[in-house]
N, C-alpha and C. Protein backbone atom coordinates (compact mmCIF):
# COMPACT_ATOMS: atom_id res chain seq x y z
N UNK A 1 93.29 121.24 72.53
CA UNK A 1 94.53 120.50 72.60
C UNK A 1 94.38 119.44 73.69
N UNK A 2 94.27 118.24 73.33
CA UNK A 2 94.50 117.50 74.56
C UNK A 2 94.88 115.82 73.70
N UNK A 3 95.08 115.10 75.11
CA UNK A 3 95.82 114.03 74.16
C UNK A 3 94.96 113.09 73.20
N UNK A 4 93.71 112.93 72.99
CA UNK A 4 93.21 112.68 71.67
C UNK A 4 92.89 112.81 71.16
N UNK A 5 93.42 114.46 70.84
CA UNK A 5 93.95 114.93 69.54
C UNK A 5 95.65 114.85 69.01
N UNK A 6 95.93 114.33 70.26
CA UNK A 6 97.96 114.05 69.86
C UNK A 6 97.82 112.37 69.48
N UNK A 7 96.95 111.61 69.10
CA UNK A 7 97.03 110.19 69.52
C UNK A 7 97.98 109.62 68.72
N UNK A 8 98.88 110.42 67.40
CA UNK A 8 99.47 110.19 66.66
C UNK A 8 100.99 109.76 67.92
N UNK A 9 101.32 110.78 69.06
CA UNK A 9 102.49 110.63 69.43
C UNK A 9 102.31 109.13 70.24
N UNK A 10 101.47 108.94 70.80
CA UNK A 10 101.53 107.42 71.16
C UNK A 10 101.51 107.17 73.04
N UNK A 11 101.90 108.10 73.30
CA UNK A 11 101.56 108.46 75.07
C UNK A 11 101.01 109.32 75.53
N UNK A 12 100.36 109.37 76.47
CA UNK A 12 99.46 109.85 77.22
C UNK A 12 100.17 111.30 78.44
N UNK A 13 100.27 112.00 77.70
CA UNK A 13 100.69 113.48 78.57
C UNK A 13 99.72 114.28 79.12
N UNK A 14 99.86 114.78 80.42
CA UNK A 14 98.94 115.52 81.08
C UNK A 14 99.02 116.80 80.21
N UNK A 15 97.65 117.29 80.64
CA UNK A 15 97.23 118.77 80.03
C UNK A 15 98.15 119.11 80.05
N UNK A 16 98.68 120.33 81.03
CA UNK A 16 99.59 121.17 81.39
C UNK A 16 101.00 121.25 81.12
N UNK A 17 101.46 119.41 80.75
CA UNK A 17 102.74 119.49 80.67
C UNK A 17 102.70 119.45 78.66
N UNK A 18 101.59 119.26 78.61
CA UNK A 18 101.47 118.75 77.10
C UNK A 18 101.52 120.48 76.42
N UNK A 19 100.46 121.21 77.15
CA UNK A 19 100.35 122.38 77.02
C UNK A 19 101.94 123.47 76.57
N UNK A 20 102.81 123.11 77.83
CA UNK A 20 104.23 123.43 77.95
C UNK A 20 104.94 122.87 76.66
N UNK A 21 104.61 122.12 76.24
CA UNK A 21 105.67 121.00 75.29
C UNK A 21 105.18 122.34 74.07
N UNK A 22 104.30 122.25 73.85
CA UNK A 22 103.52 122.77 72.55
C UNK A 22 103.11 124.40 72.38
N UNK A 23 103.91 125.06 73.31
CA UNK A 23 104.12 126.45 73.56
C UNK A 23 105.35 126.80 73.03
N UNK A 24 105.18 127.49 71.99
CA UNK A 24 106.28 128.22 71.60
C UNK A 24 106.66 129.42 72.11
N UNK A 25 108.20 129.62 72.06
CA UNK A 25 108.52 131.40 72.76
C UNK A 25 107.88 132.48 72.24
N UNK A 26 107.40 132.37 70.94
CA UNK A 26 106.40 133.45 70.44
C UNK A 26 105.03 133.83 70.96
N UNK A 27 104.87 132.65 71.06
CA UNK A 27 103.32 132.59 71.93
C UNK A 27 103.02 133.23 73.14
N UNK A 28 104.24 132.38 74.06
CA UNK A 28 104.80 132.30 75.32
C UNK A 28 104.85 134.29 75.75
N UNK A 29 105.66 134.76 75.03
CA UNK A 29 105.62 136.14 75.01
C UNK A 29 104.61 136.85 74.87
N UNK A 30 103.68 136.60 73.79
CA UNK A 30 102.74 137.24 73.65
C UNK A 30 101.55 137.21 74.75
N UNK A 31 100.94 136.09 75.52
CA UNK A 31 100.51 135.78 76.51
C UNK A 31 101.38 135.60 77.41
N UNK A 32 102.37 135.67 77.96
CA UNK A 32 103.31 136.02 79.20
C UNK A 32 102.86 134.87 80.03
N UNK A 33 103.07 133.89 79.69
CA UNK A 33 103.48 132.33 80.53
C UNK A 33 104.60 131.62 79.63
N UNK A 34 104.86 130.54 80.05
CA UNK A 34 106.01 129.60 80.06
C UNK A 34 106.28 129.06 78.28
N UNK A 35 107.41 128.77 78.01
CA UNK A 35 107.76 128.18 77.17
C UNK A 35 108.39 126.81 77.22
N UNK A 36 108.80 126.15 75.89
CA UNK A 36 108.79 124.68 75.72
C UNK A 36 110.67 124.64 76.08
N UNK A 37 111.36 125.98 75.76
CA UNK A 37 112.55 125.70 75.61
C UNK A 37 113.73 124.80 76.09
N UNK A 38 113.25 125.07 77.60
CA UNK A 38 113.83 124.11 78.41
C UNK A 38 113.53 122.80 78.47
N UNK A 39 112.40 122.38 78.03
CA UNK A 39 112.21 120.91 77.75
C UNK A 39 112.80 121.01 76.22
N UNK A 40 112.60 121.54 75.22
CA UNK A 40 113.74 121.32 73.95
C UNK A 40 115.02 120.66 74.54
N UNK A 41 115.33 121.52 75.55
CA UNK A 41 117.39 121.36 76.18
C UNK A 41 116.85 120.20 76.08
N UNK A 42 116.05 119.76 77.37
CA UNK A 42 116.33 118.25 77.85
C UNK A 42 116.04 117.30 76.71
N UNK A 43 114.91 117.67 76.56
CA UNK A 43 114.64 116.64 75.20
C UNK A 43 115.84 116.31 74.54
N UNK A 44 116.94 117.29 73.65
CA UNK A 44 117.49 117.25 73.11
C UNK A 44 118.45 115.67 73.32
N UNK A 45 118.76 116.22 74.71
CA UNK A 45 120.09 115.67 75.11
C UNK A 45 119.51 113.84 75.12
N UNK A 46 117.74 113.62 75.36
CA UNK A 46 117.32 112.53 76.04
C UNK A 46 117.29 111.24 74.49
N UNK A 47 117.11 112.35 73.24
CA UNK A 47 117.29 111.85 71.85
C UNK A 47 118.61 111.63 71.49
N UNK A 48 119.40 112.35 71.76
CA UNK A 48 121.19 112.09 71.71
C UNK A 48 121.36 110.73 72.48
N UNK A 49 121.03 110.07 73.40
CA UNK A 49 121.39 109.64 74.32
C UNK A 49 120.65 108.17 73.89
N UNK A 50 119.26 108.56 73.70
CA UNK A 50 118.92 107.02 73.38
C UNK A 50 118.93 106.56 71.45
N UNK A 51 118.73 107.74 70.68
CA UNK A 51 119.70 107.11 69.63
C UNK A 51 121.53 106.74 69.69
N UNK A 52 122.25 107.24 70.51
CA UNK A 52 123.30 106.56 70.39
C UNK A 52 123.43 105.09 71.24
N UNK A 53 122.60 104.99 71.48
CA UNK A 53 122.42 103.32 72.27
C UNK A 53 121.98 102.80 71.51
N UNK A 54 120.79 103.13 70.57
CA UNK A 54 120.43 101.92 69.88
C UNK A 54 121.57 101.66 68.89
N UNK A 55 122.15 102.66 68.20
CA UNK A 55 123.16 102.85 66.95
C UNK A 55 124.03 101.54 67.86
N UNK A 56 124.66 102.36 69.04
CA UNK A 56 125.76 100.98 69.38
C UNK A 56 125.12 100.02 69.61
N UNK A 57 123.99 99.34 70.07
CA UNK A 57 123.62 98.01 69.91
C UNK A 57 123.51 97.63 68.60
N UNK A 58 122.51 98.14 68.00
CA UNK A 58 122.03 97.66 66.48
C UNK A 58 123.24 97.68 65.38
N UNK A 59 124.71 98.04 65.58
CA UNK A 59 125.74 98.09 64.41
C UNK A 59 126.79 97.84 65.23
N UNK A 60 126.76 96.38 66.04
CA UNK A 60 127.66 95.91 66.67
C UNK A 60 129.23 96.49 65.77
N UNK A 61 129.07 96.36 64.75
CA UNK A 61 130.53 96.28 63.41
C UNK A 61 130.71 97.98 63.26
N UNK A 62 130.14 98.51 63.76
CA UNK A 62 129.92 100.05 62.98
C UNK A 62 131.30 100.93 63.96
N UNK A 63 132.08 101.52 63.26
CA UNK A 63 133.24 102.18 63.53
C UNK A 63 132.23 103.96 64.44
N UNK A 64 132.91 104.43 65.32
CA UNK A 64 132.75 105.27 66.16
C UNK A 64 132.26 106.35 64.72
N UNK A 65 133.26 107.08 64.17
CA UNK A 65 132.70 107.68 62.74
C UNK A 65 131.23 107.92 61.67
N UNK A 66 131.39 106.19 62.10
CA UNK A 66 130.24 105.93 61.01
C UNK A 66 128.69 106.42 62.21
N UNK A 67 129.02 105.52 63.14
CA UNK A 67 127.69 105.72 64.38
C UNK A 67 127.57 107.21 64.59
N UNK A 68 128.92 107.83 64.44
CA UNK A 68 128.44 109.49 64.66
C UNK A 68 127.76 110.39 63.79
N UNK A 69 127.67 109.66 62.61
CA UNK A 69 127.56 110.46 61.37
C UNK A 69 126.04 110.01 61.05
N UNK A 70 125.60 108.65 61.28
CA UNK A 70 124.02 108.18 61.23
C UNK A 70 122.97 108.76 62.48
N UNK A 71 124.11 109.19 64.14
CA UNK A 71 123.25 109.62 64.79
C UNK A 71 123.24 111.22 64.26
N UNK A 72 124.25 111.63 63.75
CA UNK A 72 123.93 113.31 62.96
C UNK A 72 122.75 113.24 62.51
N UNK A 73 122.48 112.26 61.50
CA UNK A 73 121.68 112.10 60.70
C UNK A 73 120.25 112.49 60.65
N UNK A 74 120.14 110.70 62.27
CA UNK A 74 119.16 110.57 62.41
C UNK A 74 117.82 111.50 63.59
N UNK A 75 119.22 112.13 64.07
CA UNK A 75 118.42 113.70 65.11
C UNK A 75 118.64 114.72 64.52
N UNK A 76 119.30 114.82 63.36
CA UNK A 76 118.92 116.42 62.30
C UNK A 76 117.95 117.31 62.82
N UNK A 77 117.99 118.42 62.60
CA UNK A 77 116.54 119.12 62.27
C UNK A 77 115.26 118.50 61.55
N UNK A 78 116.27 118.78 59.99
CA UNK A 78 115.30 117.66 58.99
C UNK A 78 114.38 116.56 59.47
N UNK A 79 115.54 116.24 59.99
CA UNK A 79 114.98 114.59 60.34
C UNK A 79 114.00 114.55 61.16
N UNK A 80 114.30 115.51 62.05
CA UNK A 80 112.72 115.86 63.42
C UNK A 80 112.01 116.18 62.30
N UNK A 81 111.67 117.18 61.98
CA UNK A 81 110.83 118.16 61.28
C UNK A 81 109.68 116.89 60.69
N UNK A 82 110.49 116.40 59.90
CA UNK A 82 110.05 115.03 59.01
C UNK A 82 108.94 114.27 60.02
N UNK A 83 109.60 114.00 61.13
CA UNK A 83 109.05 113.27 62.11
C UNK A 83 107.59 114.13 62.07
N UNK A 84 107.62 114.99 63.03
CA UNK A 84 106.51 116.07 63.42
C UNK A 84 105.55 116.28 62.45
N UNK A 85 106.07 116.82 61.39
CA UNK A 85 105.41 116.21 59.76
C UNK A 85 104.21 115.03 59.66
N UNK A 86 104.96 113.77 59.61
CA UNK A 86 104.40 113.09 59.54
C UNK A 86 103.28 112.54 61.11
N UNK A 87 103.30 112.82 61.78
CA UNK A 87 102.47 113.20 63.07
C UNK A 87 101.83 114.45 63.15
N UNK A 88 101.97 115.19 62.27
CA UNK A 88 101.03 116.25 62.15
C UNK A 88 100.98 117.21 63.57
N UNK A 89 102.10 117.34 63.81
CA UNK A 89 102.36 118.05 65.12
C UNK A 89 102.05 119.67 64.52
N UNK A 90 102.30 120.52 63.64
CA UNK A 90 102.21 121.50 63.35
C UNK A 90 101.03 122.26 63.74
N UNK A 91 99.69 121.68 63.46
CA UNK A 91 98.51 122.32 63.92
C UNK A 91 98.18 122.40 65.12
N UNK A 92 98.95 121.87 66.27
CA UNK A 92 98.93 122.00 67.79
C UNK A 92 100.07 122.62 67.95
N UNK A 93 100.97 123.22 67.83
CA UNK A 93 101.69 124.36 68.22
C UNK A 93 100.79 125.32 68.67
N UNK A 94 101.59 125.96 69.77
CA UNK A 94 100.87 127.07 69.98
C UNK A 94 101.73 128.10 69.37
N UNK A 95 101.52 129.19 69.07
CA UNK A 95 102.19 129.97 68.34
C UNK A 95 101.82 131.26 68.48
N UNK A 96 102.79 132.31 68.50
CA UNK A 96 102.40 133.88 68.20
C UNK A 96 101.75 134.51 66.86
N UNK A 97 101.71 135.34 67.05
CA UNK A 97 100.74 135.94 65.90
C UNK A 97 101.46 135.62 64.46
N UNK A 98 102.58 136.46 64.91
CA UNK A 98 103.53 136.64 63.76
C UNK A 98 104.38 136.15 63.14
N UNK A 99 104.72 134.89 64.19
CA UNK A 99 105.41 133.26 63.79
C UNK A 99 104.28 132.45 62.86
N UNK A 100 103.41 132.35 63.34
CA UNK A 100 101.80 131.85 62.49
C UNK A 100 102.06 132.37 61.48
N UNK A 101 101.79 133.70 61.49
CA UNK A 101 101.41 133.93 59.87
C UNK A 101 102.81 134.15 58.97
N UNK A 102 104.19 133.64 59.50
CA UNK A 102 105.05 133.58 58.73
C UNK A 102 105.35 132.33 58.85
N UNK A 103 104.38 131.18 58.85
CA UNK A 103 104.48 129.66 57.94
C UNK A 103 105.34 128.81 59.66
N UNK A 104 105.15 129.72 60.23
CA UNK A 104 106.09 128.89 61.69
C UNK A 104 105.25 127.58 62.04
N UNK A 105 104.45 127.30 61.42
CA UNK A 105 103.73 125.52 61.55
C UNK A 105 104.39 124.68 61.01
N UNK A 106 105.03 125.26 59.66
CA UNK A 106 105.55 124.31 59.06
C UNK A 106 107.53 124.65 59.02
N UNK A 107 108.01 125.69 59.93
CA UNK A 107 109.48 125.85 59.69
C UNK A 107 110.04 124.43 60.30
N UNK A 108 111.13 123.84 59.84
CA UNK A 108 111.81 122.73 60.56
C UNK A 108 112.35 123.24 61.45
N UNK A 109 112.73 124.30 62.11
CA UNK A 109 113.16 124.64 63.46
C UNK A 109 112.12 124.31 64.72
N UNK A 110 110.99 125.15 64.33
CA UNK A 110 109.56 124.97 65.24
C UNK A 110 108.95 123.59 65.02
N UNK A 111 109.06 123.03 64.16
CA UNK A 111 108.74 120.96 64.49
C UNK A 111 109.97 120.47 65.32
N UNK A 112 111.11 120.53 64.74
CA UNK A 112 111.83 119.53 65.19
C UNK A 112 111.84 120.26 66.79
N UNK A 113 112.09 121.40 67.22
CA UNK A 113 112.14 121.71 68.92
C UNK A 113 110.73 121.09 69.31
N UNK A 114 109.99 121.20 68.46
CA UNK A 114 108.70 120.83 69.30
C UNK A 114 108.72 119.22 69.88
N UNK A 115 109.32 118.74 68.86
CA UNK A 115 109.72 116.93 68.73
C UNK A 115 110.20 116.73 69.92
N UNK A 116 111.62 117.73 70.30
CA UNK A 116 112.73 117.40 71.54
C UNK A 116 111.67 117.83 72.78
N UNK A 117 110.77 118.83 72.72
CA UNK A 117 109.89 118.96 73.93
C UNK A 117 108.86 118.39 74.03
N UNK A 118 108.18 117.55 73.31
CA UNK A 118 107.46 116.30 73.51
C UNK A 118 108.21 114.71 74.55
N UNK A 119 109.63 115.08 73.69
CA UNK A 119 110.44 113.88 74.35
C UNK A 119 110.67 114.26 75.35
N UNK A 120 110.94 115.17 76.16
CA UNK A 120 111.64 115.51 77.28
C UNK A 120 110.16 115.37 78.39
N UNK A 121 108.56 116.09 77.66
CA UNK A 121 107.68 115.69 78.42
C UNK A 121 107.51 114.41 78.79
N UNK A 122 106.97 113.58 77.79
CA UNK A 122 107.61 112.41 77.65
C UNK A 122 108.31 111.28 79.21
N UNK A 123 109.60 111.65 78.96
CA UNK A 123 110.55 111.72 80.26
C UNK A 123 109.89 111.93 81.38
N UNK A 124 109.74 113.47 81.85
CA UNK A 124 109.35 113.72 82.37
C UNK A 124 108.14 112.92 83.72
N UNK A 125 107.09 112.79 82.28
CA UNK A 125 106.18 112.16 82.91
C UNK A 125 106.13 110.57 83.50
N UNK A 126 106.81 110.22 82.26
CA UNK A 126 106.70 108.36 82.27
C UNK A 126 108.21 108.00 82.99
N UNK A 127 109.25 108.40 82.43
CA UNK A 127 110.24 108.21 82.84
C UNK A 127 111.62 107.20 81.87
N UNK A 128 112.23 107.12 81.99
CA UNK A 128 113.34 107.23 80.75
C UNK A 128 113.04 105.71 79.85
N UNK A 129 112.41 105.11 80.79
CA UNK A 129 111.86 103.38 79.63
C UNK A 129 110.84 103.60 79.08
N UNK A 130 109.79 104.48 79.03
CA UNK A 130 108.71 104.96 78.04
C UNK A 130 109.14 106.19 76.85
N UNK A 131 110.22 106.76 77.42
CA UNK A 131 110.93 107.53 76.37
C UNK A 131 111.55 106.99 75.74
N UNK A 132 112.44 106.09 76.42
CA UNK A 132 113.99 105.45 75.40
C UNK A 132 112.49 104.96 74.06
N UNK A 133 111.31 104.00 74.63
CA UNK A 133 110.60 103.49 73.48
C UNK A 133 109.97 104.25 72.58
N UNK A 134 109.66 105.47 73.35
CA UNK A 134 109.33 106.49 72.25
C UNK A 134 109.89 106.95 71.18
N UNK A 135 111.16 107.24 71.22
CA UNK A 135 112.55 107.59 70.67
C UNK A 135 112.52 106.96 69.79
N UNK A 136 113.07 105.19 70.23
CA UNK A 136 112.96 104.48 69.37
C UNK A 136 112.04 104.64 68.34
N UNK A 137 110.89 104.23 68.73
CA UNK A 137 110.06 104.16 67.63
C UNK A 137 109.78 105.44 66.36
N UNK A 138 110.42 106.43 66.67
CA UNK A 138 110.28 107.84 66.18
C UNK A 138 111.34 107.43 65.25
N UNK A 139 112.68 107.39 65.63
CA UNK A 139 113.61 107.94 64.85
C UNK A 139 114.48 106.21 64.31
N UNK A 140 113.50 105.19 64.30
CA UNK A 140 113.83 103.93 63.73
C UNK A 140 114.16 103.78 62.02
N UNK A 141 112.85 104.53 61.52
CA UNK A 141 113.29 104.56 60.09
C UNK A 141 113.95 105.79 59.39
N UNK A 142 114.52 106.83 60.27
CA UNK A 142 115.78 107.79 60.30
C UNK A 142 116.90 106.94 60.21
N UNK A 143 117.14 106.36 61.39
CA UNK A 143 118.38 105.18 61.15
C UNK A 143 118.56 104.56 60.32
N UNK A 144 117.37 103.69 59.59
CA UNK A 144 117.64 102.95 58.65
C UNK A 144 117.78 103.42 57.23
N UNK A 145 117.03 105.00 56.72
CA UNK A 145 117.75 105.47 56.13
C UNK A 145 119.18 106.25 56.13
N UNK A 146 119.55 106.29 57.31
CA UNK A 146 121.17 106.47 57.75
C UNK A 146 121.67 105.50 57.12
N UNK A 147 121.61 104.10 57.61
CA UNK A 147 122.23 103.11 57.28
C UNK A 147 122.48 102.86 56.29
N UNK A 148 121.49 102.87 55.38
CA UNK A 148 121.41 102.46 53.53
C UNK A 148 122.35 103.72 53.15
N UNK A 149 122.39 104.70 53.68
CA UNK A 149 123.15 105.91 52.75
C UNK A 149 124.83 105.77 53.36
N UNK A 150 124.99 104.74 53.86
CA UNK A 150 126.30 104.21 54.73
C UNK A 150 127.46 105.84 54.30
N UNK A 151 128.48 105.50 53.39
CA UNK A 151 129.53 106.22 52.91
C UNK A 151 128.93 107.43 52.34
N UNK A 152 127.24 107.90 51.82
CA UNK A 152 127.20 108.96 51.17
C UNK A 152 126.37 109.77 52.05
N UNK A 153 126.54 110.10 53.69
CA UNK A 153 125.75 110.55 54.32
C UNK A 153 127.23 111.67 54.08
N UNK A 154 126.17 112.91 53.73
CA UNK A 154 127.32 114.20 53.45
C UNK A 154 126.63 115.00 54.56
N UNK A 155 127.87 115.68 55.40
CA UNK A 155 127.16 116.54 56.07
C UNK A 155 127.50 118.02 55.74
């Protein structure tokens, strides 16, 4: 595991914190060191925060409703999962025995947390203008399929 083999995420994370990001609580337990969870929290909140900035810049016209319902959208589970997916984050999880062999590489719970603890490393390391761009660039064509599905985004 190290970062070029992540070169898909696009920044440069130290071992250790990269290590942390990509530790699951299954794992974490089974070898009795640290988990990603608490960077999930932060992560979470650091993706809430810079997709609703871009939403209010980029849809000057867009009613409070509508921006809430595209940022639902565009930080879903799904929508991580998708992400992680397509970055091929799954085969660098670290994982427990028994999460592994019950498909936990590919559950959208275990991508998309993994997504929010990448971002929060992320943060962490670089600091909130290498994240906000990270973000961006992650969850850009989430938005824009938000956008096109304007009135039929069902939640």
């Amino acid at each position: 595991m190290s970062y070029h083999e992540l070169e898909r995420w696009g920044i440069d994370i130290s071992r250790p914190m990269l290590r942390l990001a990509l530790t699951h609580r299954s794992f974490a337990y089974e070898h009795d060191e640290p988990h990603n969870e608490r960077l999930e929290f932060l992560g979470d909140s650091i993706l809430g925060l810079v997709t609703a900035e871009l939403l209010y810049r980029n849809f000057p016209d867009s009613r409070e409703g509508d921006m809430s319902r595209m940022k639902t959208f565009a930080v879903s589970e799904k929508a991580l999962a998708s992400i992680a997916r397509e970055l091929e984050l799954g085969r660098f999880i670290r994982l427990g025995r028994g999460e592994d062999l019950s498909g936990g590489r590919d559950k959208d719970s275990v991508l998309s947390d993994t997504v929010e603890a990448l971002i929060a490393a992320t943060y962490l390391q670089h600091g909130l203008d290498v994240a906000r761009k990270t973000v961006e660039r992650l969850v850009a064509a989430k938005i824009e399929d938000a956008s096109l599905l304007g009135p039929n985004l069902d939640w």
